[in-house]
Protein backbone atom coordinates (compact mmCIF):
# COMPACT_ATOMS: atom_id res chain seq x y z
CA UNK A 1 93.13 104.82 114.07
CA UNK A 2 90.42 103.81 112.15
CA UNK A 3 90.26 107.59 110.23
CA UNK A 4 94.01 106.53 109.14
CA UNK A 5 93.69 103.28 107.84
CA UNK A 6 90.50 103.95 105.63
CA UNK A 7 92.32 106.26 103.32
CA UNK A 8 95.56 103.70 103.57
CA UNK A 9 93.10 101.21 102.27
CA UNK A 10 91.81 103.90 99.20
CA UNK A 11 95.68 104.41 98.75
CA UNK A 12 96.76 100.93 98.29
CA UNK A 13 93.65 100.40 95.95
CA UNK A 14 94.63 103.53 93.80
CA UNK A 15 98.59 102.01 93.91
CA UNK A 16 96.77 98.89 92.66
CA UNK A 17 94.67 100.12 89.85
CA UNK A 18 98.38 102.58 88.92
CA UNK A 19 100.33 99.27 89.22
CA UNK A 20 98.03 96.98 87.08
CA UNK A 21 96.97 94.75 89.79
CA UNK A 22 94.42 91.77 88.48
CA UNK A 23 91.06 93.34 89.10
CA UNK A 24 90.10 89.82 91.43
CA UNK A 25 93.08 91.70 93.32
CA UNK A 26 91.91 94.90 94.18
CA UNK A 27 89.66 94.31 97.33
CA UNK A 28 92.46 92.15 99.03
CA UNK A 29 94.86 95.37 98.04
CA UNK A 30 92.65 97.79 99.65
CA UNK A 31 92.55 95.29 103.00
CA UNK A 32 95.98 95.25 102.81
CA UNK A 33 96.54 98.97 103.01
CA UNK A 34 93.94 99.05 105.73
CA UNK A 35 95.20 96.15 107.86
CA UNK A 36 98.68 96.97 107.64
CA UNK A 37 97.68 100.99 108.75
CA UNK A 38 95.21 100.08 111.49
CA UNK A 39 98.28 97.03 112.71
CA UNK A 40 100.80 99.90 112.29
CA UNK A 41 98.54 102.37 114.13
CA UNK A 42 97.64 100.26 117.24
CA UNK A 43 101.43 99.03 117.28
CA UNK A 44 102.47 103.10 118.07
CA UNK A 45 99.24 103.19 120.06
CA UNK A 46 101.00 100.38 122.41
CA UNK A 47 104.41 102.78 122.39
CA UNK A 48 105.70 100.80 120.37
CA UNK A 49 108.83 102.61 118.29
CA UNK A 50 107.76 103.75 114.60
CA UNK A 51 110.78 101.26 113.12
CA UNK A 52 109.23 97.49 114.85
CA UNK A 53 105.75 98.96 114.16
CA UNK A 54 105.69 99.28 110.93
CA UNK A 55 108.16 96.28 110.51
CA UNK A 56 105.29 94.48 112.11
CA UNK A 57 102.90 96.12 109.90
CA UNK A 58 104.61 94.90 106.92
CA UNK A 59 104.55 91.14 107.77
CA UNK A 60 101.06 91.96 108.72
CA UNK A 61 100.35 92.83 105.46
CA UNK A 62 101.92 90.25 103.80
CA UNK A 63 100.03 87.70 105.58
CA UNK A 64 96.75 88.99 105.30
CA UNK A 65 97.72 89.26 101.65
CA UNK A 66 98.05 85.51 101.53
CA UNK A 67 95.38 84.79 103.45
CA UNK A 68 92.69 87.36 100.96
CA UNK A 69 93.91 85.83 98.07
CA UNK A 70 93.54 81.99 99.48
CA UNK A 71 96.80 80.58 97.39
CA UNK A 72 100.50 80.16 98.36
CA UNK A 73 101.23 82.54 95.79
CA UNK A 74 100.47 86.13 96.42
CA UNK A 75 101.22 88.22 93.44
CA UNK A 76 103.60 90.74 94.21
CA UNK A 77 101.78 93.96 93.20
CA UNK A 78 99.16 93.36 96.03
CA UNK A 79 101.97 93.52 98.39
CA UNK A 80 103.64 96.01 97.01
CA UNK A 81 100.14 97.72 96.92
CA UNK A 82 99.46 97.54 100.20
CA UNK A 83 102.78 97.97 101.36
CA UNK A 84 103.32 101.31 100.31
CA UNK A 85 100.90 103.13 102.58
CA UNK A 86 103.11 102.52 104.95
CA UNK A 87 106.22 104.11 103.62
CA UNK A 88 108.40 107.15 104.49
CA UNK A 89 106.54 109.29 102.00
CA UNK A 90 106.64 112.65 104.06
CA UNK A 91 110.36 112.00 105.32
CA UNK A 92 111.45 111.31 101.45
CA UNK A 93 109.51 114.04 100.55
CA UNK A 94 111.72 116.65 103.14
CA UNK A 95 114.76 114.76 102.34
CA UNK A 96 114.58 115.74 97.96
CA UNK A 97 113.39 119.27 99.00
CA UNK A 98 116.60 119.54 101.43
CA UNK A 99 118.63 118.54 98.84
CA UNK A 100 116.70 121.10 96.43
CA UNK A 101 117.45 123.70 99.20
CA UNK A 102 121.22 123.00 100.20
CA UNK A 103 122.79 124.88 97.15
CA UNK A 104 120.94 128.24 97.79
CA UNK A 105 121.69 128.25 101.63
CA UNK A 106 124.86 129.44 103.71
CA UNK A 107 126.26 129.73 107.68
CA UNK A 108 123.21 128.77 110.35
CA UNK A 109 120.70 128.49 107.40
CA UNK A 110 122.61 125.71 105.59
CA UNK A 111 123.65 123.87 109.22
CA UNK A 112 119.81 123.71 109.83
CA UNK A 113 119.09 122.30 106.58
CA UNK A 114 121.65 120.02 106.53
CA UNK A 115 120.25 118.62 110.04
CA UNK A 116 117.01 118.23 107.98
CA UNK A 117 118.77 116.14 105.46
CA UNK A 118 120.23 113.59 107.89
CA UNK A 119 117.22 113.41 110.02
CA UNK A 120 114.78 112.77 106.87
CA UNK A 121 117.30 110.65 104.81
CA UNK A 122 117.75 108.64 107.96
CA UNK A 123 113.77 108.56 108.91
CA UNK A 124 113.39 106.91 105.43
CA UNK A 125 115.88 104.91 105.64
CA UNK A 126 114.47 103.46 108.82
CA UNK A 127 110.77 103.14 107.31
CA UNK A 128 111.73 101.32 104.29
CA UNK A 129 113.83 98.91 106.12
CA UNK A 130 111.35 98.12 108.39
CA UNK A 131 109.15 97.42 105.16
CA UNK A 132 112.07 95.15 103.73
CA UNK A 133 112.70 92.87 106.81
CA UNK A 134 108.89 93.10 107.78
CA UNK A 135 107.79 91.74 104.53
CA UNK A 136 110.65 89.24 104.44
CA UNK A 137 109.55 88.30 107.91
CA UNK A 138 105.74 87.63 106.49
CA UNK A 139 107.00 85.83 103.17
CA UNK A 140 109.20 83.59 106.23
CA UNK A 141 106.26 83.20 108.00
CA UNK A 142 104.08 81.75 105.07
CA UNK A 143 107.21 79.06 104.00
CA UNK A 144 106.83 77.94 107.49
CA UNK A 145 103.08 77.07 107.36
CA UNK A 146 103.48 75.74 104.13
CA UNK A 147 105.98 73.63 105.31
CA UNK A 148 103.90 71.86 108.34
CA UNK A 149 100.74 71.81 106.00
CA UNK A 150 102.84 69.61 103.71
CA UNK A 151 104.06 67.66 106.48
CA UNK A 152 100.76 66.76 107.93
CA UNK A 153 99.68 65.44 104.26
């Protein structure tokens, strides 16, 4: 788990860096990609389905983004940062060379390939919802501490 979530952490610092994140930024990025890997990781480790792991990973992420930075206000390209690691990278990736494919192909070779495309286009679809409602879930999450912090004051 840990072999997976090192280069997840090297990832989301590279995404950083590509993305112009604040250099203060860039160690709380890299954490990000890590935490939200190794959370992702043990989640599917648990038998947990790949969808609800890595929408838990994503609101992992985003609070541990929070939390790094130490303000209410996490700029977005840390998230984003260390978001990405856990995307549908390899799923998008079959999905664009199906469609690549499709034109060239006919009969039982173009019925494969077109099983490829549903599978993949659907498998991303999946991941990056998961990211969408996971981070949404986080950003929820922080309003709601904020919320009884400035109650209690």
């Amino acid at each position: 788990m840990i072999a997976n979530a090192i280069p997840a952490a090297f990832l989301a610092l590279a995404l950083g860096l590509l993305l112009t994140a604040p250099p203060r930024f860039l160690a709380a990025t890299a954490v990000c990609g890590f935490a939200g890997r190794l959370a992702r990781d043990l989640l599917l480790d648990a038998h947990m389905g790949v969808g609800w792991a890595t929408l838990f990973a994503a609101s992992v992420v985003v609070v541990i983004a929070a939390a790094a930075i130490h303000r209410k206000s996490v700029p977005p390209v840390v998230m984003v940062s260390g978001l990405l690691p856990l995307g549908a990278a390899g799923a998008t990736f079959d999905m664009i060379l199906g469609f690549m494919r499709m034109p060239n192909l006919q009969g039982e070779a173009l019925r494969a390939a077109a099983v490829v495309l549903v599978s993949s286009s659907a498998k991303a679809f999946m991941t990056y919802l998961a990211l969408a409602v996971g981070m949404y879930l986080g950003l929820a999450f922080l309003r709601l501490l904020s919320r009884e912090e400035n109650a209690e004051v």
